[in-house]
C-alpha atoms as a PDB file:
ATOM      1  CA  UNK A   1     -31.466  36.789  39.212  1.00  0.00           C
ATOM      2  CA  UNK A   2     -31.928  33.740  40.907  1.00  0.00           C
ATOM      3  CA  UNK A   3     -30.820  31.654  44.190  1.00  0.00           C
ATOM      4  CA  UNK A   4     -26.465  31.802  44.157  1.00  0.00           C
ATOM      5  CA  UNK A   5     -24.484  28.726  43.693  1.00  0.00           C
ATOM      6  CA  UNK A   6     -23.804  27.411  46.980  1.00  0.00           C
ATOM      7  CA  UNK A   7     -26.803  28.461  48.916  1.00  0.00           C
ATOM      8  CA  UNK A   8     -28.622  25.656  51.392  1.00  0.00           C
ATOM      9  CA  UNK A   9     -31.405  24.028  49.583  1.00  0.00           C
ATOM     10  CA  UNK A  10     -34.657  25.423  50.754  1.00  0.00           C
ATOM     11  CA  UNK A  11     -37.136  23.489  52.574  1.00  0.00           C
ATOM     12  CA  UNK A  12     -39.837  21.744  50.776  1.00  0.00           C
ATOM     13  CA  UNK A  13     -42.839  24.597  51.594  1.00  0.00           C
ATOM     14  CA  UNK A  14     -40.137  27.356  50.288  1.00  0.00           C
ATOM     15  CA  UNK A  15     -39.757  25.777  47.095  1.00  0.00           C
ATOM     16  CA  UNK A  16     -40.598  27.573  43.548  1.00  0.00           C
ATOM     17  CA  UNK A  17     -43.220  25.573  42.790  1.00  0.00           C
ATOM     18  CA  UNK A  18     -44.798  25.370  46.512  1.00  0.00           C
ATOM     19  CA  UNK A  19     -44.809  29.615  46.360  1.00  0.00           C
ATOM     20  CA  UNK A  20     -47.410  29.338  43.370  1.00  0.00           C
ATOM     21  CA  UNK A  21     -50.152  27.843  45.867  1.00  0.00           C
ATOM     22  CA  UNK A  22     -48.590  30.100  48.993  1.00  0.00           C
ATOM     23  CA  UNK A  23     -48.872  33.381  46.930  1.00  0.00           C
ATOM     24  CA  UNK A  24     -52.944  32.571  47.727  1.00  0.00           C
ATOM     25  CA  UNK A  25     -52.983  30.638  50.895  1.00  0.00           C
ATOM     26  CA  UNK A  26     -50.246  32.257  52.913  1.00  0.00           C
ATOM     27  CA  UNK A  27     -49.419  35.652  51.573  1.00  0.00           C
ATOM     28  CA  UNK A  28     -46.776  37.046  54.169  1.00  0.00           C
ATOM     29  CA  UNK A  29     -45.270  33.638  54.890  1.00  0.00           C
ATOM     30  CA  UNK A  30     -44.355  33.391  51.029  1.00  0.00           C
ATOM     31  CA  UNK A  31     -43.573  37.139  49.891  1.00  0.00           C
ATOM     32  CA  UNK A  32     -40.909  37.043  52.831  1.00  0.00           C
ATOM     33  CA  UNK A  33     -39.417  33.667  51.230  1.00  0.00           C
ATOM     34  CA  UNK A  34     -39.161  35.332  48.451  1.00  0.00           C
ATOM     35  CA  UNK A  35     -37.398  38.446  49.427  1.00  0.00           C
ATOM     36  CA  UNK A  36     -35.206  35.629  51.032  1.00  0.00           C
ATOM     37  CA  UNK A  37     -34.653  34.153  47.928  1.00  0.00           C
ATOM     38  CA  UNK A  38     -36.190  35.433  45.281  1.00  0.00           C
ATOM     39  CA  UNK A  39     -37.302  33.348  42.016  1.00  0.00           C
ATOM     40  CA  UNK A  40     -39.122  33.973  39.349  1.00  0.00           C
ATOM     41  CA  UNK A  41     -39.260  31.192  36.668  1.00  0.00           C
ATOM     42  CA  UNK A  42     -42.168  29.212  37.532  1.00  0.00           C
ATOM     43  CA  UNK A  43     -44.832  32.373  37.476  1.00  0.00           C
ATOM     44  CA  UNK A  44     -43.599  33.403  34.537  1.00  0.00           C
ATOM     45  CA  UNK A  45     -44.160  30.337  32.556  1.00  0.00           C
ATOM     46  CA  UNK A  46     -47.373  29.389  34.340  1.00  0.00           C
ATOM     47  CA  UNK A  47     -48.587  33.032  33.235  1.00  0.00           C
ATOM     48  CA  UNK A  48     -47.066  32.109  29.366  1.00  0.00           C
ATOM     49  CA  UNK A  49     -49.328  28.285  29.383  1.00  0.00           C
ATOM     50  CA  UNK A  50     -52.374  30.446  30.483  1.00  0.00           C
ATOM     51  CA  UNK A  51     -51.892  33.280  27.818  1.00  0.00           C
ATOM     52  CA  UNK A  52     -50.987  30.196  24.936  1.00  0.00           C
ATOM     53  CA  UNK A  53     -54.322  28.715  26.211  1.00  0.00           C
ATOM     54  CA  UNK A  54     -56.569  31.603  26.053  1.00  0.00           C
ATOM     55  CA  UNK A  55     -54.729  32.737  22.410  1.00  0.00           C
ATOM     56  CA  UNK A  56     -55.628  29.108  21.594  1.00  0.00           C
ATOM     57  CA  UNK A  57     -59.182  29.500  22.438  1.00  0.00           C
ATOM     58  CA  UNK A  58     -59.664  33.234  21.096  1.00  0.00           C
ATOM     59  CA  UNK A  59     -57.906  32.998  17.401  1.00  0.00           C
ATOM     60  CA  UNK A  60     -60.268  30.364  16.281  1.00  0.00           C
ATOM     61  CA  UNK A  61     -63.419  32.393  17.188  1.00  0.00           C
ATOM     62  CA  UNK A  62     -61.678  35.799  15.749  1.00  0.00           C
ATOM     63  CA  UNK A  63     -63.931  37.415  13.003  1.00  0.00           C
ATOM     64  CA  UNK A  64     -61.258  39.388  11.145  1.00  0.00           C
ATOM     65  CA  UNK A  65     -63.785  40.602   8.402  1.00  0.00           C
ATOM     66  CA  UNK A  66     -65.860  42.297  11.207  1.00  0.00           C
ATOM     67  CA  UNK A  67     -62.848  43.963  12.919  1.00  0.00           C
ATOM     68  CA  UNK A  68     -61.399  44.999   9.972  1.00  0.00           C
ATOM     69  CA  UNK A  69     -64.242  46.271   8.170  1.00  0.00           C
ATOM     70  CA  UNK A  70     -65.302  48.267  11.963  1.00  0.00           C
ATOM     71  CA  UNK A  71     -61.591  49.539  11.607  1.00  0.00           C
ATOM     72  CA  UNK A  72     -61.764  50.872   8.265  1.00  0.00           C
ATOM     73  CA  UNK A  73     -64.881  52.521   8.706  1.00  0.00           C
ATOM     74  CA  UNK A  74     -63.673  54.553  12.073  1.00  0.00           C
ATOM     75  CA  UNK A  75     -61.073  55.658   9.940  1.00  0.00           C
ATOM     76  CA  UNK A  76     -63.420  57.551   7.283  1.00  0.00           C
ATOM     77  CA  UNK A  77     -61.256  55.402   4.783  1.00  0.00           C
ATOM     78  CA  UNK A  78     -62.881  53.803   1.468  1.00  0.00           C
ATOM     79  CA  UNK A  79     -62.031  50.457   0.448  1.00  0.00           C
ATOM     80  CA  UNK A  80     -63.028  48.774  -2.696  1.00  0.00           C
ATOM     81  CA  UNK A  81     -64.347  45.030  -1.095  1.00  0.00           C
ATOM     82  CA  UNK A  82     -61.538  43.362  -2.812  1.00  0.00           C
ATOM     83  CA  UNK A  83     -58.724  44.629  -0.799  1.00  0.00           C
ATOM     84  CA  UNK A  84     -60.916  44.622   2.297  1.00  0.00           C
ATOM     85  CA  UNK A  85     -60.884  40.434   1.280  1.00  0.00           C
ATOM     86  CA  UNK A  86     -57.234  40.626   0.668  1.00  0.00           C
ATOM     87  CA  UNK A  87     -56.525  42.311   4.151  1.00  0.00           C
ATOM     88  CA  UNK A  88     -58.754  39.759   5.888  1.00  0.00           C
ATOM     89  CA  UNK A  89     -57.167  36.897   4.274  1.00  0.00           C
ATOM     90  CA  UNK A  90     -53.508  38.464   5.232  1.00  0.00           C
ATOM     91  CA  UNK A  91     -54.959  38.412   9.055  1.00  0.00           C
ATOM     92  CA  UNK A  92     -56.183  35.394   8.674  1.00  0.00           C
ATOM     93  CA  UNK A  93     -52.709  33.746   7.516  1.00  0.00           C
ATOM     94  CA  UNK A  94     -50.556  35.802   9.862  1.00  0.00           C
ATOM     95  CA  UNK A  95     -52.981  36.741  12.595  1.00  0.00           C
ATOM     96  CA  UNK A  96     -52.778  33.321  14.760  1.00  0.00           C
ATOM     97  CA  UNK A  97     -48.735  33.299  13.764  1.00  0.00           C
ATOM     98  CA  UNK A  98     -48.278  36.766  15.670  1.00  0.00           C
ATOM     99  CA  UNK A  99     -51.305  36.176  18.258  1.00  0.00           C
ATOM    100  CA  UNK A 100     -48.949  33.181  19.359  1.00  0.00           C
ATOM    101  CA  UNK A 101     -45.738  34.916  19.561  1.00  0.00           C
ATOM    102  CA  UNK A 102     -47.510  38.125  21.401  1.00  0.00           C
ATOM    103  CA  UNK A 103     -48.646  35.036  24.248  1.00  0.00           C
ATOM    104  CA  UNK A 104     -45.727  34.227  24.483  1.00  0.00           C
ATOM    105  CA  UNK A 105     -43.415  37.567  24.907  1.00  0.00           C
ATOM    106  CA  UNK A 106     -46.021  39.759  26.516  1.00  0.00           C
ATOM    107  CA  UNK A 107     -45.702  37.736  29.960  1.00  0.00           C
ATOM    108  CA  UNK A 108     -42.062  38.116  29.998  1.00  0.00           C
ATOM    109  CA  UNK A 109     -41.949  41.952  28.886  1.00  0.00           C
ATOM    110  CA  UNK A 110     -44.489  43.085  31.248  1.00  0.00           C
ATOM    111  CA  UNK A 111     -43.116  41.013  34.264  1.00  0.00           C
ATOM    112  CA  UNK A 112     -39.109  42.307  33.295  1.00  0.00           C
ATOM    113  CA  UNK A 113     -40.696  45.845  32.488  1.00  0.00           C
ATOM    114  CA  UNK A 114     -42.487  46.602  35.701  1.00  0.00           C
ATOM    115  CA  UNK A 115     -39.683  44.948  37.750  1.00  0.00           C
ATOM    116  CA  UNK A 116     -37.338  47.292  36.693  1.00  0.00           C
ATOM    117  CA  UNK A 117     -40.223  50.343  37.247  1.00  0.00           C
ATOM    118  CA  UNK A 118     -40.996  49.482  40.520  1.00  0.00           C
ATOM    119  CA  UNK A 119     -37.258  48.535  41.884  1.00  0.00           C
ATOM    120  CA  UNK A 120     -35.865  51.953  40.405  1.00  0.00           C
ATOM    121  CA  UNK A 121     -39.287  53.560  41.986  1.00  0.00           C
ATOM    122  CA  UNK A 122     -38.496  52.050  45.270  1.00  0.00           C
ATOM    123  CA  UNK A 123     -34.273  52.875  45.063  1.00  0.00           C
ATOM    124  CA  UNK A 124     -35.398  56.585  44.475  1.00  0.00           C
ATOM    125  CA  UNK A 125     -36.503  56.992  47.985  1.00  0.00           C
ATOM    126  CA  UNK A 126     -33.523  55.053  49.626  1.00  0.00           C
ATOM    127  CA  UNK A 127     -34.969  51.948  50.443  1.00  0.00           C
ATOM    128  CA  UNK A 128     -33.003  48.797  49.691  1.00  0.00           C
ATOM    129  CA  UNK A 129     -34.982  46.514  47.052  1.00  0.00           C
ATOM    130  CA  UNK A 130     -32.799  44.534  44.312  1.00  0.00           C
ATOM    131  CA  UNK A 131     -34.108  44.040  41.104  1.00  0.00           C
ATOM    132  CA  UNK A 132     -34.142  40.156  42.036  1.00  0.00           C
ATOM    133  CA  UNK A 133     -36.675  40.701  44.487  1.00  0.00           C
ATOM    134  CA  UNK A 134     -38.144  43.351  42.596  1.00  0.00           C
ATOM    135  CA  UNK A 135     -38.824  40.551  39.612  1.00  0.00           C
ATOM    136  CA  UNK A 136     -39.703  37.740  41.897  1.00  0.00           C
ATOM    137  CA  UNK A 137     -42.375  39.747  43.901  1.00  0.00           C
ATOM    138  CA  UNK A 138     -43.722  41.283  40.633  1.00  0.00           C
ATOM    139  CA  UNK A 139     -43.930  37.782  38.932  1.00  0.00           C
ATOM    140  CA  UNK A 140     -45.876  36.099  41.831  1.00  0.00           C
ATOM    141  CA  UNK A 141     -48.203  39.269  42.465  1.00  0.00           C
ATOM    142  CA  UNK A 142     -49.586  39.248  39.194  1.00  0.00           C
ATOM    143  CA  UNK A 143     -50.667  35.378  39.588  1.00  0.00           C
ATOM    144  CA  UNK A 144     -54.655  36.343  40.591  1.00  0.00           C
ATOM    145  CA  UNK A 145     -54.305  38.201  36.721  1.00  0.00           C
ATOM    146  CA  UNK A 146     -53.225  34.427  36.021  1.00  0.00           C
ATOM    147  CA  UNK A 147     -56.512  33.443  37.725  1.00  0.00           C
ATOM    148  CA  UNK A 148     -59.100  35.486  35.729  1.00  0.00           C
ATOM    149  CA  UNK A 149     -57.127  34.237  32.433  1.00  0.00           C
ATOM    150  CA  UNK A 150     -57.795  30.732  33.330  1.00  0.00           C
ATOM    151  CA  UNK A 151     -61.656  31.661  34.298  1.00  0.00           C
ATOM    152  CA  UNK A 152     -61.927  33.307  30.959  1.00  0.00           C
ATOM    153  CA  UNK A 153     -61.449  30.155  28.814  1.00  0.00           C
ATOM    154  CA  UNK A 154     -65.176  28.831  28.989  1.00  0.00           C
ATOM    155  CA  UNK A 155     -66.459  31.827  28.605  1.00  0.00           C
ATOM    156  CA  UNK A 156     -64.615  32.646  25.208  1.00  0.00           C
ATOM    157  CA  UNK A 157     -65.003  29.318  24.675  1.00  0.00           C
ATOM    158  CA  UNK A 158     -69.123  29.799  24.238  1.00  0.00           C
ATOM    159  CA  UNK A 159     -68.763  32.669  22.014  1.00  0.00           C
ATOM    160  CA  UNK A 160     -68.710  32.169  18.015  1.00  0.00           C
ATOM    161  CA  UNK A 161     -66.832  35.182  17.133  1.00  0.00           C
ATOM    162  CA  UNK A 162     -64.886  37.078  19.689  1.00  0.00           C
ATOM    163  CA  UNK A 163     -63.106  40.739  19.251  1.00  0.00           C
ATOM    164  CA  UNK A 164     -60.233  40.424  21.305  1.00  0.00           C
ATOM    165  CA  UNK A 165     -60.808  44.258  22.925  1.00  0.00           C
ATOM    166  CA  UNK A 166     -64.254  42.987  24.473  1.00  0.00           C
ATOM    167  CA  UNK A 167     -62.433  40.304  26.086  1.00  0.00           C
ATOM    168  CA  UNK A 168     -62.115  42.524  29.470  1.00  0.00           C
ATOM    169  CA  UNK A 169     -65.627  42.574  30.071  1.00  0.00           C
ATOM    170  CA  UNK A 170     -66.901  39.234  29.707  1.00  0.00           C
ATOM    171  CA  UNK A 171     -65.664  38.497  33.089  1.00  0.00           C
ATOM    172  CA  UNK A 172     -67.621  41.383  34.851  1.00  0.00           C
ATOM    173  CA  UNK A 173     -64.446  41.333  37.716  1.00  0.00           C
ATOM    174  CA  UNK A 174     -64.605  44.803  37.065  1.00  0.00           C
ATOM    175  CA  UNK A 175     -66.628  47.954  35.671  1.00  0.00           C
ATOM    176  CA  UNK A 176     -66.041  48.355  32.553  1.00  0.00           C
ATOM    177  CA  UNK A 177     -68.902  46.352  31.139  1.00  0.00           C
ATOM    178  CA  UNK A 178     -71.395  49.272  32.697  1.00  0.00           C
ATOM    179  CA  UNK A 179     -70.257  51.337  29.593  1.00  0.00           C
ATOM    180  CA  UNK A 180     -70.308  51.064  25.860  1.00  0.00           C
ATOM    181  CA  UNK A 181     -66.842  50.600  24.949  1.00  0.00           C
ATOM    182  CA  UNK A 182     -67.467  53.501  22.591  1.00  0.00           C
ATOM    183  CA  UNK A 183     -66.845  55.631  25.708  1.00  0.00           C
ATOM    184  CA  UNK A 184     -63.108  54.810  25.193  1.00  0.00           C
ATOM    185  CA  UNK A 185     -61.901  57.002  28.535  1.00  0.00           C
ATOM    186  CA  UNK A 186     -64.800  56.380  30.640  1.00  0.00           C
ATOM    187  CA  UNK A 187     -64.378  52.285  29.586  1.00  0.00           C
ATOM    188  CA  UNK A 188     -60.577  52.200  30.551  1.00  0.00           C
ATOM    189  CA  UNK A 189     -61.231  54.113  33.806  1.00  0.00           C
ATOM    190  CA  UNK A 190     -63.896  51.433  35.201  1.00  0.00           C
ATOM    191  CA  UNK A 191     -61.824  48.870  33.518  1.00  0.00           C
ATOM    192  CA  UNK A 192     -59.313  49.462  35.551  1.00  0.00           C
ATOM    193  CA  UNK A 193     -61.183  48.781  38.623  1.00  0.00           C
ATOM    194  CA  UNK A 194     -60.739  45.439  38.885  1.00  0.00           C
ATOM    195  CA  UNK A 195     -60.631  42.609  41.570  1.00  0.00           C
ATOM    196  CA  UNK A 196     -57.417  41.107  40.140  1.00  0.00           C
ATOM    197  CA  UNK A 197     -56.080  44.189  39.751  1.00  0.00           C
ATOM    198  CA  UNK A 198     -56.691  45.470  43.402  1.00  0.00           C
ATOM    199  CA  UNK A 199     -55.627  42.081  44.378  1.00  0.00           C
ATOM    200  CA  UNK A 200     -52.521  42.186  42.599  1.00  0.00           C
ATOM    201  CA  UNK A 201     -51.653  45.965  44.042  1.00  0.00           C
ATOM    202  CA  UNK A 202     -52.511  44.056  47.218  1.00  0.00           C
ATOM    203  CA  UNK A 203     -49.684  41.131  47.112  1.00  0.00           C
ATOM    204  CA  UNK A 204     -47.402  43.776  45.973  1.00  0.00           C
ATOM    205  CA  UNK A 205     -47.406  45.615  49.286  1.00  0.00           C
ATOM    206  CA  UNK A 206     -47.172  42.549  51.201  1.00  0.00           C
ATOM    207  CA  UNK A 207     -44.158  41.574  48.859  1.00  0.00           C
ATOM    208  CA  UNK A 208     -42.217  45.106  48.510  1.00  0.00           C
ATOM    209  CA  UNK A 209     -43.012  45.821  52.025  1.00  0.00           C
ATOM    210  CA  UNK A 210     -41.103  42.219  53.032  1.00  0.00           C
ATOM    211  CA  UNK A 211     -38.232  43.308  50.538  1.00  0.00           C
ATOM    212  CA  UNK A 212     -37.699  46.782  51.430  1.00  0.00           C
ATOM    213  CA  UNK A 213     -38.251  46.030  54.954  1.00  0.00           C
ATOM    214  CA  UNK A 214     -41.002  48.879  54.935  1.00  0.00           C
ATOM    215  CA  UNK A 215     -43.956  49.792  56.374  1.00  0.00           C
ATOM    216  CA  UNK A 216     -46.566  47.726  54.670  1.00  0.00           C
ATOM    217  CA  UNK A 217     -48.185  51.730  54.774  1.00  0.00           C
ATOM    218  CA  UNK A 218     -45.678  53.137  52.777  1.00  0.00           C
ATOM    219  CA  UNK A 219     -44.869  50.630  50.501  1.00  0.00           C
ATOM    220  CA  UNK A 220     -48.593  50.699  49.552  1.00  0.00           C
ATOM    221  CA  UNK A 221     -48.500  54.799  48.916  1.00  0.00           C
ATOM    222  CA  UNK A 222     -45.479  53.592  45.912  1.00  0.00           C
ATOM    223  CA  UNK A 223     -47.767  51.372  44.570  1.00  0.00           C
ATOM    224  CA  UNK A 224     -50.897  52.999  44.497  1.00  0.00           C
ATOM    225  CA  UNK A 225     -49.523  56.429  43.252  1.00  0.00           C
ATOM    226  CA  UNK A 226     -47.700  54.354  40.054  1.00  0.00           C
ATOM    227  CA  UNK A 227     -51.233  52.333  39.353  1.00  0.00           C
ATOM    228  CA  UNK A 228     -52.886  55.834  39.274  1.00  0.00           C
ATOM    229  CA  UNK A 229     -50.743  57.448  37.318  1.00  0.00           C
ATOM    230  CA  UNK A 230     -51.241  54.122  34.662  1.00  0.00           C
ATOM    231  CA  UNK A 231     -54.522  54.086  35.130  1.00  0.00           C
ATOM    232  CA  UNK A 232     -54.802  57.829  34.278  1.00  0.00           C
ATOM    233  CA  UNK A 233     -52.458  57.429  31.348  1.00  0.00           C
ATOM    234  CA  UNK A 234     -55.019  54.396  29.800  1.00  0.00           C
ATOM    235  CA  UNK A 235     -57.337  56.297  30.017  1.00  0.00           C
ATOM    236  CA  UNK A 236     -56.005  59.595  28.575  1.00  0.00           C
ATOM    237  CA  UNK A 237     -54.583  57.592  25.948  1.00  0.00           C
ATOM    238  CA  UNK A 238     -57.877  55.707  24.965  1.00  0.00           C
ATOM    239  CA  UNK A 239     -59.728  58.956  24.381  1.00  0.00           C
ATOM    240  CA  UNK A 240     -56.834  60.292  22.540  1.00  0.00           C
ATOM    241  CA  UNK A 241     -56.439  57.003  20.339  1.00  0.00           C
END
């Protein structure tokens, strides 16, 4: 998955850790480095730090009574207060355990998963993409979500309690905070509008286009189709769930 035994040494601006900065500062120049030479390490664990330091930050401020009381009562379900105090107190003993491990694999999943979507998307119509480059492009596209991560910290930082599902809107980079998150479709659709998100989709032409040795054109019409279709399924699956 990464640079082959034997290959020159790149030059100090092609670096792994030089393509963090370039990924914002010189787009094209680094996305065709990477299709070069793809890597992938260094996003990934930047992205894992910044999800350990926002689950650091949120599980403190985490009002498990709240949620779980909120939870139960969606569900038409009855609960004498004693269990509702034993199921809080369970949370609260395991809840920061798992919170940590979920910051830690849900980087690495995601990245690996949507690697492997986009390169097989990409192979179906012919055009030559490894999964390499598929992974490294993927990894360093996603670093704007990266971004707003590290921009959220003060702001969960200021709140007492925090439910981890209104976390998405105290950003405002995108619509959802125009609705009551009670309007489960309608509040994943605008959601989904995003800045980092359209910035993201944005890198990963530049990137896939480089790899594929596309138009720019159509490997944005790959792209945008599979976010719609995601975005579509969120949505249908919020007002289902």
């Amino acid at each position: 998955m990464t640079e082959e035994a034997g290959a020159p040494a790149p030059a100090s601006g092609d670096s792994a850790l030089a393509r963090i900065p370039g990924v914002f500062f010189s787009p094209t120049r680094t996305f065709e480095s990477i299709a070069r030479r793809p890597t992938w390490i260094a996003p990934v664990i930047l992205w894992v730090l910044c999800s350990l330091a926002v689950s650091a930050v949120l599980l403190p401020r985490m009002d498990y009574e709240k949620m779980t009381k909120e939870r139960l009562e969606k569900s038409g379900r009855t609960v004498p207060e004693e269990q509702v105090q034993s199921i809080v107190e369970r949370q609260k003993k395991f809840g920061p355990v798992f919170g940590y491990f979920l910051a830690v694999a849900i980087p690495i999943l995601i990245s690996l998963l949507t690697a492997v979507i986009l390169w097989g998307s990409f192979r179906a119509f012919g055009w030559d993409t490894s999964y390499p480059q598929s992974l490294g492009v993927t990894t360093h596209a996603f670093l704007p979500g990266v971004l707003g991560s590290l921009l959220l910290l003060p702001l969960i930082a200021r709140q007492d309690r925090m439910d981890p599902s209104a976390m998405g809107d105290l950003l405002r980079s995108n619509l959802g905070f125009l609705v009551e998150r009670d309007s489960k479709a309608l509040h994943a659709l605008l959601g989904s509008l995003d800045i980092f998100s359209f910035w993201t989709l944005a890198l990963m032409t530049v990137g896939f286009a480089a790899a594929a040795k596309v138009r720019r054109g159509k490997a944005a019409g790959i792209l945008v189709t599979l976010w719609a279709i995601y975005v579509l399924g969120k949505a249908g699956l919020a007002a289902i769930f």
